[in-house]
Protein backbone atom coordinates (compact mmCIF):
# COMPACT_ATOMS: atom_id res chain seq x y z
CA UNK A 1 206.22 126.22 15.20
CA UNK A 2 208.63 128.43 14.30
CA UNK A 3 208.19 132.44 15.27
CA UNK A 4 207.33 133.95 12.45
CA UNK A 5 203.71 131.76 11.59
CA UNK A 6 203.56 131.94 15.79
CA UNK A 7 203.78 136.04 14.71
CA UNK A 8 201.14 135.81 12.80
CA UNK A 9 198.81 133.56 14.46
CA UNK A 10 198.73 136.14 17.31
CA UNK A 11 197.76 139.16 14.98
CA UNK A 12 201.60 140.66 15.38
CA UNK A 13 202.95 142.56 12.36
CA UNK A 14 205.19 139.65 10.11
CA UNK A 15 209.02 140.45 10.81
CA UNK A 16 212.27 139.19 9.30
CA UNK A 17 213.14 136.74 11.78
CA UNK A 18 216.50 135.15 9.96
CA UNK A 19 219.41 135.38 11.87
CA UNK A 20 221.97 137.08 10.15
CA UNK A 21 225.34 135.95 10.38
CA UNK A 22 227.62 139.45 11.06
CA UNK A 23 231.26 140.75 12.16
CA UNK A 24 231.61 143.75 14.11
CA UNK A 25 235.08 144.64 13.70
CA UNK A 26 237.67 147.51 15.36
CA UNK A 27 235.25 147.98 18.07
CA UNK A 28 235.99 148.32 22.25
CA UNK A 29 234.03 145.37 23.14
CA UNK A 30 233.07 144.82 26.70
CA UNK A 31 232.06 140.49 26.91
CA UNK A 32 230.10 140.88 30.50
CA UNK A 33 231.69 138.45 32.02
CA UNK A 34 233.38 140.82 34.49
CA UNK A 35 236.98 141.88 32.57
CA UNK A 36 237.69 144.87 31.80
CA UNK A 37 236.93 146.05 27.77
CA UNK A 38 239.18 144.89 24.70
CA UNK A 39 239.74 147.57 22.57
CA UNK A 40 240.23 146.83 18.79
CA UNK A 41 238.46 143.71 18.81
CA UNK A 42 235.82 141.83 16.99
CA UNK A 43 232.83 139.96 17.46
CA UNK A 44 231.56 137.30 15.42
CA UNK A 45 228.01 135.56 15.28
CA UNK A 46 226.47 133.27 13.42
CA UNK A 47 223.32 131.31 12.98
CA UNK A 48 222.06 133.39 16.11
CA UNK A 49 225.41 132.76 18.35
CA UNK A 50 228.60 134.44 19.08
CA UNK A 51 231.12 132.25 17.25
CA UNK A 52 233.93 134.13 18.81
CA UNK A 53 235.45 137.38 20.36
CA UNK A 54 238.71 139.32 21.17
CA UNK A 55 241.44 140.97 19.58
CA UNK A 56 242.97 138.13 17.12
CA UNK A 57 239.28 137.42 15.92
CA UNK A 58 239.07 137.61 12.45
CA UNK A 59 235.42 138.11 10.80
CA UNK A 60 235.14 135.05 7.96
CA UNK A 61 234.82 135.71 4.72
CA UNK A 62 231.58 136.60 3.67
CA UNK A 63 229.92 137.45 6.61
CA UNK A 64 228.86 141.03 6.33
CA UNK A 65 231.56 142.97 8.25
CA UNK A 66 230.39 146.28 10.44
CA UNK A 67 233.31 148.54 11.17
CA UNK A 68 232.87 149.36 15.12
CA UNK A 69 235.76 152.41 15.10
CA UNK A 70 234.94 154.40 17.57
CA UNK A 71 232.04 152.46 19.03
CA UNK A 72 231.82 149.96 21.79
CA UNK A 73 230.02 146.47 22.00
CA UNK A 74 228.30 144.79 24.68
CA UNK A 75 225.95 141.89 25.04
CA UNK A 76 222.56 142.48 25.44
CA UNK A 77 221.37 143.80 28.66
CA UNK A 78 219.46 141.66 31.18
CA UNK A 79 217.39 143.33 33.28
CA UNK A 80 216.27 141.01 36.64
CA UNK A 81 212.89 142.02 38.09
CA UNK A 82 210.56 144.29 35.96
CA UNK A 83 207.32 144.67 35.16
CA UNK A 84 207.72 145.05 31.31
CA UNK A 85 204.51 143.82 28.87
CA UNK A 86 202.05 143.86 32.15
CA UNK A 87 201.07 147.05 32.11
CA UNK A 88 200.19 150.08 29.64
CA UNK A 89 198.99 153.16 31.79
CA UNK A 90 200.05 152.41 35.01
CA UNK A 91 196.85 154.47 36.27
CA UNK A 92 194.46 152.94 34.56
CA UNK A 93 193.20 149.33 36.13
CA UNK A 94 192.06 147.81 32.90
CA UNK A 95 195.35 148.21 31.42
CA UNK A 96 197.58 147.23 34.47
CA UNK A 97 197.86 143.59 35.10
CA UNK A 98 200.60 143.62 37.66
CA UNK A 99 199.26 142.52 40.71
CA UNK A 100 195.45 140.78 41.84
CA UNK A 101 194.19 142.51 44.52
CA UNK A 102 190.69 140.33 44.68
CA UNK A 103 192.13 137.29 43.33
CA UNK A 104 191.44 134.39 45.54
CA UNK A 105 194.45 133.00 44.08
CA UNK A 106 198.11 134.28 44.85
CA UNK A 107 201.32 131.54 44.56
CA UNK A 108 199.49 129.83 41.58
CA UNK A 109 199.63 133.53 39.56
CA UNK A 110 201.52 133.00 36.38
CA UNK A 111 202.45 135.95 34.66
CA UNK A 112 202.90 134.67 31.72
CA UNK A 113 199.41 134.61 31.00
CA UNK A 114 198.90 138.40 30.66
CA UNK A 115 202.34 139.59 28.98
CA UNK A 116 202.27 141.83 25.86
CA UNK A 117 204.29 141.50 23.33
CA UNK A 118 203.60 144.33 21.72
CA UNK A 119 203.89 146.89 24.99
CA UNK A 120 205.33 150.20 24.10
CA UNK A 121 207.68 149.58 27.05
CA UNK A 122 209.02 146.35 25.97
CA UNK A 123 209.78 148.16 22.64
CA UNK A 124 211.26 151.76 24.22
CA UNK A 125 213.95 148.99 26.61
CA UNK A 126 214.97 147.12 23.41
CA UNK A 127 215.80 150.94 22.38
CA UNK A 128 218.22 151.26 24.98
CA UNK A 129 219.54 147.81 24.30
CA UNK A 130 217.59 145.31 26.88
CA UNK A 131 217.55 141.76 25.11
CA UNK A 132 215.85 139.66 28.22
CA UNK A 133 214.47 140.06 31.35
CA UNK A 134 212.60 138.63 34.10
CA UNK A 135 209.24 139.61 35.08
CA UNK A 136 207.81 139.78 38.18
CA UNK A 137 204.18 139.89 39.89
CA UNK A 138 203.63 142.48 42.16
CA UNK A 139 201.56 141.86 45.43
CA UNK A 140 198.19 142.13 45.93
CA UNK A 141 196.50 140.78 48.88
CA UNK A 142 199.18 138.29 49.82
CA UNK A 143 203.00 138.31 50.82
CA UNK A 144 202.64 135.61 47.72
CA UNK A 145 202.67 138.04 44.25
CA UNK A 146 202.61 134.82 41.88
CA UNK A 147 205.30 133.40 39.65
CA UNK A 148 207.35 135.83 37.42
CA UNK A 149 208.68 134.48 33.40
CA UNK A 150 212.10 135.24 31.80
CA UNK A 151 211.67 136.97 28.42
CA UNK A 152 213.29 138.08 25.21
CA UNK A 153 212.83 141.33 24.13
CA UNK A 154 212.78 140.44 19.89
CA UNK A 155 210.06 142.14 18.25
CA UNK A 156 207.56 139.21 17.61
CA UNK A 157 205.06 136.76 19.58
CA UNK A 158 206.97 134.11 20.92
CA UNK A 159 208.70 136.43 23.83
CA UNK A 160 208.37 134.13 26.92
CA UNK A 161 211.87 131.95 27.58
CA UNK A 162 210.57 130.32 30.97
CA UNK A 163 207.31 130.91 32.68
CA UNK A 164 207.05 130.00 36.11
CA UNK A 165 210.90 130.68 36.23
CA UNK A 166 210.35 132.00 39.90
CA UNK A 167 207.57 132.49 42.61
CA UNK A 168 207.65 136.16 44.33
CA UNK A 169 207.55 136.87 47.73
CA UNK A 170 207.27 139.87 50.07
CA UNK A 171 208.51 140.02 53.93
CA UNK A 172 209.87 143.01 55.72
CA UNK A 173 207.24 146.21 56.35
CA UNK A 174 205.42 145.18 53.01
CA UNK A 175 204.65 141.44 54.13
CA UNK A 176 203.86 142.70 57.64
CA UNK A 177 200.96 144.79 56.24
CA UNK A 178 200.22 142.25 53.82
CA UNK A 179 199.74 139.59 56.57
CA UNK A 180 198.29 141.76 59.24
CA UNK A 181 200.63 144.13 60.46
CA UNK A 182 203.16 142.28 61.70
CA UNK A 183 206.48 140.63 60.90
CA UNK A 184 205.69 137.84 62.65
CA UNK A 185 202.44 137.01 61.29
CA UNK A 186 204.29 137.25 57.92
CA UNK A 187 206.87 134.77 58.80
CA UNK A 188 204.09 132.26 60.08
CA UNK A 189 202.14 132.79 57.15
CA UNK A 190 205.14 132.26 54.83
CA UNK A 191 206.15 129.17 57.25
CA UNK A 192 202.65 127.12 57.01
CA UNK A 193 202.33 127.50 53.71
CA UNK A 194 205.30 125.95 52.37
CA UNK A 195 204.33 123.23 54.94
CA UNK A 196 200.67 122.89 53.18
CA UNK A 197 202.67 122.65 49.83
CA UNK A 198 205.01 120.07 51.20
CA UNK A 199 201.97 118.15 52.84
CA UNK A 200 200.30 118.83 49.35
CA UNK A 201 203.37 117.55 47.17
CA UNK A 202 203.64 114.18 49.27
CA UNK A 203 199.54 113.10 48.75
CA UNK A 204 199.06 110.38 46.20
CA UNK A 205 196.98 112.17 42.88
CA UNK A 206 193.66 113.05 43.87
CA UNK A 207 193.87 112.64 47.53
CA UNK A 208 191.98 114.67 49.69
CA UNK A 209 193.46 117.30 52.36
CA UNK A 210 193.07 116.63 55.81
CA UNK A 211 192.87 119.50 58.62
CA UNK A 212 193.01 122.54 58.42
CA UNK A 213 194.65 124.19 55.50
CA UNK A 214 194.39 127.81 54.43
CA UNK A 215 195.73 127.82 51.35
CA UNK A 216 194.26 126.85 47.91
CA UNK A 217 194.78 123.67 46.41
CA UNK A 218 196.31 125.84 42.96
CA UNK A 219 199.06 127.87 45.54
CA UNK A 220 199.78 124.61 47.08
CA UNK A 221 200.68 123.19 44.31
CA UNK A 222 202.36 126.07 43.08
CA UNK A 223 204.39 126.42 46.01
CA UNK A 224 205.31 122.56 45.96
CA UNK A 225 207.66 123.39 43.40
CA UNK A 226 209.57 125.58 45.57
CA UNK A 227 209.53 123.18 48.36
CA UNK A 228 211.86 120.81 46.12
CA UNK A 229 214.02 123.70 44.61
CA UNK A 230 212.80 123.11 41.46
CA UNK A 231 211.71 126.78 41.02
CA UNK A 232 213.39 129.31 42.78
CA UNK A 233 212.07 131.56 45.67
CA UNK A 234 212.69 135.47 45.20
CA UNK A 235 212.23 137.25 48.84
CA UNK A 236 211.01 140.98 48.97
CA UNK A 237 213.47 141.90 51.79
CA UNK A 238 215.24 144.98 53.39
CA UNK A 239 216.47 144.96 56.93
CA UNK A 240 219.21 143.09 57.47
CA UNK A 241 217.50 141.10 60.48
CA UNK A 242 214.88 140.08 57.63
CA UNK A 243 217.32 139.06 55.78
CA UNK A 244 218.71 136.73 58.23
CA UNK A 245 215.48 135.35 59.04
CA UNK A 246 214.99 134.61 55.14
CA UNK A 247 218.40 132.80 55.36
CA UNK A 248 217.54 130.74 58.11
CA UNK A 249 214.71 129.33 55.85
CA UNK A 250 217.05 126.78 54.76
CA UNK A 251 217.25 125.20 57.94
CA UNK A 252 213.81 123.87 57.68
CA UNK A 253 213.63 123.67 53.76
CA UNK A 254 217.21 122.77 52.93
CA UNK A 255 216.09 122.67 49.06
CA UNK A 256 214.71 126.38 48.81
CA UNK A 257 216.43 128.10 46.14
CA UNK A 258 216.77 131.74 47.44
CA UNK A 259 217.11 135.54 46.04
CA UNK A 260 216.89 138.12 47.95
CA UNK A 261 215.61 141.15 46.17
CA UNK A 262 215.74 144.77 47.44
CA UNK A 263 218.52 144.02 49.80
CA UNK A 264 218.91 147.68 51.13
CA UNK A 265 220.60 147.36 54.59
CA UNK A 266 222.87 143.86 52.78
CA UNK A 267 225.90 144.97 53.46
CA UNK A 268 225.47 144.93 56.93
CA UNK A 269 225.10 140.82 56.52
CA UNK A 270 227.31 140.44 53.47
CA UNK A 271 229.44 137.84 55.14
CA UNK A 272 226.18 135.47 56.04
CA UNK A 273 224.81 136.10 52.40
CA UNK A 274 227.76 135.26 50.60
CA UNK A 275 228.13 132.29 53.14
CA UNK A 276 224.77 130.80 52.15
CA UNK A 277 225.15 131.16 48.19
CA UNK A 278 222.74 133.52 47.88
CA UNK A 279 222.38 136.00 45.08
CA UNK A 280 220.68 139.59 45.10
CA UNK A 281 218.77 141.80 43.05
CA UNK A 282 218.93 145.22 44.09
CA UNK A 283 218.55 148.87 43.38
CA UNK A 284 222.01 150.07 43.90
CA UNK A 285 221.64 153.56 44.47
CA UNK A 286 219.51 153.96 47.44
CA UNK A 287 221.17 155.89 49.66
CA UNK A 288 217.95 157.89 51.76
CA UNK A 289 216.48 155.90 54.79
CA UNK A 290 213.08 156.65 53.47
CA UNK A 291 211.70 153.50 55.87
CA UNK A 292 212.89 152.29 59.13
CA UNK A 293 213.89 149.24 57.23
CA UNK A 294 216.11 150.90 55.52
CA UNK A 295 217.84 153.23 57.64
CA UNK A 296 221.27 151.99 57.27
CA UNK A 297 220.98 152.41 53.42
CA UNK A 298 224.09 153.50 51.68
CA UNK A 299 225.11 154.10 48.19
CA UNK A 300 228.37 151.59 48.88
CA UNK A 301 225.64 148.57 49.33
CA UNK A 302 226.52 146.77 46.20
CA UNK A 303 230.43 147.27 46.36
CA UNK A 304 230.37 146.08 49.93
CA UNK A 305 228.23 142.89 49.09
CA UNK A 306 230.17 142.18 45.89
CA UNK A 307 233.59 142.58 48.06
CA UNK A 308 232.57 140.10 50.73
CA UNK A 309 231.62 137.51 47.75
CA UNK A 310 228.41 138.11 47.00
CA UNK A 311 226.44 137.63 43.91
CA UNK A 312 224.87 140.73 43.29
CA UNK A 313 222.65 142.01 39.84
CA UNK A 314 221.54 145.17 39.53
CA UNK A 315 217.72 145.06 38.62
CA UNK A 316 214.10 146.16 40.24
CA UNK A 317 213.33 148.16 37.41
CA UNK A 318 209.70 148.64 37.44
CA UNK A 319 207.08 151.72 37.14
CA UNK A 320 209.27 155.00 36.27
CA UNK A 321 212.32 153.24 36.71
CA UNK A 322 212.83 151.87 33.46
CA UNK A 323 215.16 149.38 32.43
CA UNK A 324 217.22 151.17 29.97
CA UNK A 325 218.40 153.13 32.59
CA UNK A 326 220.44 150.83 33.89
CA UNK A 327 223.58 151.39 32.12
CA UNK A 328 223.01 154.82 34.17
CA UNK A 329 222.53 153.00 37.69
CA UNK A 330 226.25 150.61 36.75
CA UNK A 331 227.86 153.36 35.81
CA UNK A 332 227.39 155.60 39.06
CA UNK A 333 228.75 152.70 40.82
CA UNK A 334 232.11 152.78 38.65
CA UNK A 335 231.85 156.42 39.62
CA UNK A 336 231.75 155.55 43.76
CA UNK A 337 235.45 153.84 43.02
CA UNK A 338 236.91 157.64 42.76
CA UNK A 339 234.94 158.60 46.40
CA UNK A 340 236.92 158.00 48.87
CA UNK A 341 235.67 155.66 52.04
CA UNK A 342 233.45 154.05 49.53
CA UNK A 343 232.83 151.27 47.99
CA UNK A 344 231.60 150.76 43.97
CA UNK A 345 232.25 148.41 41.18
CA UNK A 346 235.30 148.45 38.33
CA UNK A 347 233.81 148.81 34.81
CA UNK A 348 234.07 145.12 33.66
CA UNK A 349 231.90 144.33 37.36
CA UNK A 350 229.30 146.86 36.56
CA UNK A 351 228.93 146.07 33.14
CA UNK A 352 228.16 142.16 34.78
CA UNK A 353 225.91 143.35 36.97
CA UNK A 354 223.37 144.18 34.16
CA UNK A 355 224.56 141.38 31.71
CA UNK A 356 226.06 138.03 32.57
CA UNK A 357 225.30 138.30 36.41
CA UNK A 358 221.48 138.57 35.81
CA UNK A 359 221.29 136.13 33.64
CA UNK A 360 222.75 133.54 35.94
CA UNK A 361 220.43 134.46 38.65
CA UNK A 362 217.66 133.64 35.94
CA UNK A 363 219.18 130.46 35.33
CA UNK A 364 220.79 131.31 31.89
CA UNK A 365 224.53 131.68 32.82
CA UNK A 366 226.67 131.12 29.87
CA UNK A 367 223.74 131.47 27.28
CA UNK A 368 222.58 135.32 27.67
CA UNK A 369 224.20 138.34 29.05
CA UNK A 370 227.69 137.45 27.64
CA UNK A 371 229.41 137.52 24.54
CA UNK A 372 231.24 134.46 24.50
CA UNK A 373 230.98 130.66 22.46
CA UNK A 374 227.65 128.83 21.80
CA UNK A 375 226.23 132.27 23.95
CA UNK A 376 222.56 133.97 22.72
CA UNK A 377 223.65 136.61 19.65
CA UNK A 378 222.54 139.23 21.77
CA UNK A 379 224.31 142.24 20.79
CA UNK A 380 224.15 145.79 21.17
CA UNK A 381 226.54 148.54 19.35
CA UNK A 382 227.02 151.69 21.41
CA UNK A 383 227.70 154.95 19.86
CA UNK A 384 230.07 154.83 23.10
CA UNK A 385 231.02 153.76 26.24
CA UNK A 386 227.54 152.55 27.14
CA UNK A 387 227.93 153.54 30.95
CA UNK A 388 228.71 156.71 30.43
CA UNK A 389 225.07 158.65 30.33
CA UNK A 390 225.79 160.68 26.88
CA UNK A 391 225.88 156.93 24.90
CA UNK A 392 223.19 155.62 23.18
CA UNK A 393 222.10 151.95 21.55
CA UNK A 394 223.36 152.21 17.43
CA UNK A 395 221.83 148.90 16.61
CA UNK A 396 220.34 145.80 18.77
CA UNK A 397 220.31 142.30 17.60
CA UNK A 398 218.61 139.52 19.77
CA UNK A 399 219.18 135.56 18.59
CA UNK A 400 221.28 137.45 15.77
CA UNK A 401 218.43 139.28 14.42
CA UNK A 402 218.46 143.16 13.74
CA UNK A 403 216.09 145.13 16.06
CA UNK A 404 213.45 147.69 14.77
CA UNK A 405 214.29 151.20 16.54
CA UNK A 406 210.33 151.99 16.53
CA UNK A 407 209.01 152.44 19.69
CA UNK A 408 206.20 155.12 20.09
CA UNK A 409 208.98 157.44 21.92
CA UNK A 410 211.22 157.12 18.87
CA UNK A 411 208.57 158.54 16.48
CA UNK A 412 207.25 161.40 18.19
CA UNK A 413 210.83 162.12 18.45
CA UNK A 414 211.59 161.84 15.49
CA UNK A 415 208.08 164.09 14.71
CA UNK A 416 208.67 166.96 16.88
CA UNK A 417 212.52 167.56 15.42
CA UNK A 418 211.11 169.62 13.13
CA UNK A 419 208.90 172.90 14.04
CA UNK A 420 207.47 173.38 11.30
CA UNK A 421 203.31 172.36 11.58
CA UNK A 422 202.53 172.55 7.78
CA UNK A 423 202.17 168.62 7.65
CA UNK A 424 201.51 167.43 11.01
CA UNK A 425 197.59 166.93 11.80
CA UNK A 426 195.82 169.51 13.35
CA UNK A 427 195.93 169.72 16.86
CA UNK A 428 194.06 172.43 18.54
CA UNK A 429 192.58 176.29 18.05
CA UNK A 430 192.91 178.85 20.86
């Protein structure tokens, strides 16, 4: 079904949904993949991919050509753990489907379920030229949130990628309340279930558990799939003792596919994580020890992590910390490289860290999040250099289609330019 009759099934508003085939030409183009920008170059996509990029590109002939002069290009952003299309009002319970606080269910959670595609906050990111992201559960009465989907951001239906791309848990001070108020009764609690899920994964179909068992036969089975690797584990984590006791996981469940998100104290194990292959989602500007898990938080976190090898994505963009804003968050970090004693990213690095490095965490390396061959046409055309704070999103195309700038935001911008009331409905007498 293709998404324009899936559009409409659902009740969205019909859209163009033809992939144009385009040239952006004389532009700085930064590809994601980590190397520094390529001034005077061109970018080529057709039938929804980038066909090519660089400096000798030349756009075909009759492809419609966009002259870039003076503006930069970049891929579409990818922004790793958010909470986009689950909630309206944050406030206001019926609207917020984030977490499940009386749920007797918890690993078995699929987000997917409750996304919006028509949430005013998917729309205001694609403004500030977000093309995908991952969505996670948040917590309710268990260190087990659910299982988080990878999305596009195109204005239609059809926005899930991959649900069930990942199952969400939470240790540190978090799980410890969650399971008690303890660490310990959060790593026990984390520990027998994945052996009830590997108990449950080896039963013949419609055997009956035996003993005791304290999780649901729906988690179980949920959780089964992490068991085998076949859908990756993201750990809620802080301290870097936590984070050692996440690694050591592995020795028990060789298969677990790990990422560590949150991170804060990481640098202070860098060596271990980059030793174990695993990647990280963090919040790279938290520099306050605002818990004791996070006392030896430091802006230099993500240059000292990247530097000892490890793979690290800027994301956790949920509530007021939107994910347009993180062009803001990768450019501080090029900003650290001029401070001396500590420790950021080059341009080209920061730039991955919210493209091509995400993307690969959400197991699409090499198809979003870079603008390169047979890659997603995922482009966004900056007014200028897009992690500098004064540059804004021109135009957005996702799959090679044009973007609608017409979020909510945008028109009562657009309303309130003016002063003058003669038109505008009237509001109130005092």
């Amino acid at each position: 079904m293709n998404r324009l009759i899936l559009a409409i099934l659902l009740g969205a508003a019909p859209i163009s949904v033809s992939a144009q085939d385009f040239a952006i030409t004389n532009a700085t183009v930064g590809t994601g993949d980590g190397s520094a920008p390529i001034e005077h170059a061109t970018v080529v996509v057709r039938a929804g991919k980038i066909v090519s990029v660089g400096r000798d590109t030349a756009a075909p002939g009759g492809t419609q050509v966009i002259d870039g002069t003076g503006k930069w290009v970049t891929p579409g952003l990818f922004s790793a753990v958010t909470d986009l299309g689950l909630w309206d009002v944050e406030a206001v319970d019926d609207s917020n489907d984030t977490s499940a606080e009386k749920s007797p269910f918890n690993a078995a959670l699929d987000v997917a379920t409750a996304l919006n595609p028509s949430s005013e906050h998917i729309a205001v990111s694609r403004e500030g030229g977000v093309t995908r992201a991952s969505v996670a559960p948040m917590n309710g009465a268990s260190i087990f949130a659910g299982q988080g989907a990878v999305i596009d951001l195109g204005q239609d239906a059809a926005i899930v990628m991959k649900p069930r791309a990942f199952q969400y848990v939470e240790l540190g001070e978090s799980g410890a309340r969650l399971s008690g108020g303890s660490r310990v009764a959060a790593h026990t609690a984390l520990r027998n279930a994945l052996r009830e899920a590997r108990e449950v994964a080896a039963l013949p179909v419609g055997a009956q558990r035996q003993g005791d068992v304290l999780l649901t036969r729906a988690d179980a089975a949920a959780l089964a799939k992490v068991i085998d690797g076949t859908q990756t584990l993201y750990v809620g984590v802080e301290r870097a003792s936590d984070i050692r006791g996440v690694l050591a996981l592995k020795a028990e469940f060789p298969r677990l596919d790990l990422v560590l998100v949150g991170a804060t104290e990481g640098w202070l194990v860098a060596p271990e994580i980059a030793a174990a292959g695993v990647p990280v989602v963090t919040m790279p500007m938290r520099d306050l020890p605002a818990t004791f898990e996070t006392l030896a938080a430091t802006m230099s976190n993500v240059g000292r992590m990247k530097k000892a090898g490890v793979k690290v994505a800027i994301g956790m963009f949920m509530g007021m910390d939107q994910p347009r804003n993180a062009p803001q968050q990768a450019g501080n970090l090029v900003a650290l490289t001029k401070i001396p004693g500590a420790s950021g990213l080059t341009w080209g690095e920061a730039l991955a860290a919210i493209t091509s490095i995400p993307a690969e965490i959400s197991g699409f390396g090499g198809k979003a999040g870079v603008l390169a061959p047979g890659a997603a046409g995922d482009v966004v055309l900056w007014d200028g250099d897009p992690l500098e704070l004064s540059s804004a999103p021109v135009s957005v195309w996702i799959d090679g289609v044009k973007q609608p700038v017409d979020s909510h935001q945008a028109r009562l911008r657009e309303r309130y330019k003016d002063l003058d009331e003669t038109y505008l409905p009237k509001a109130y007498d005092w």
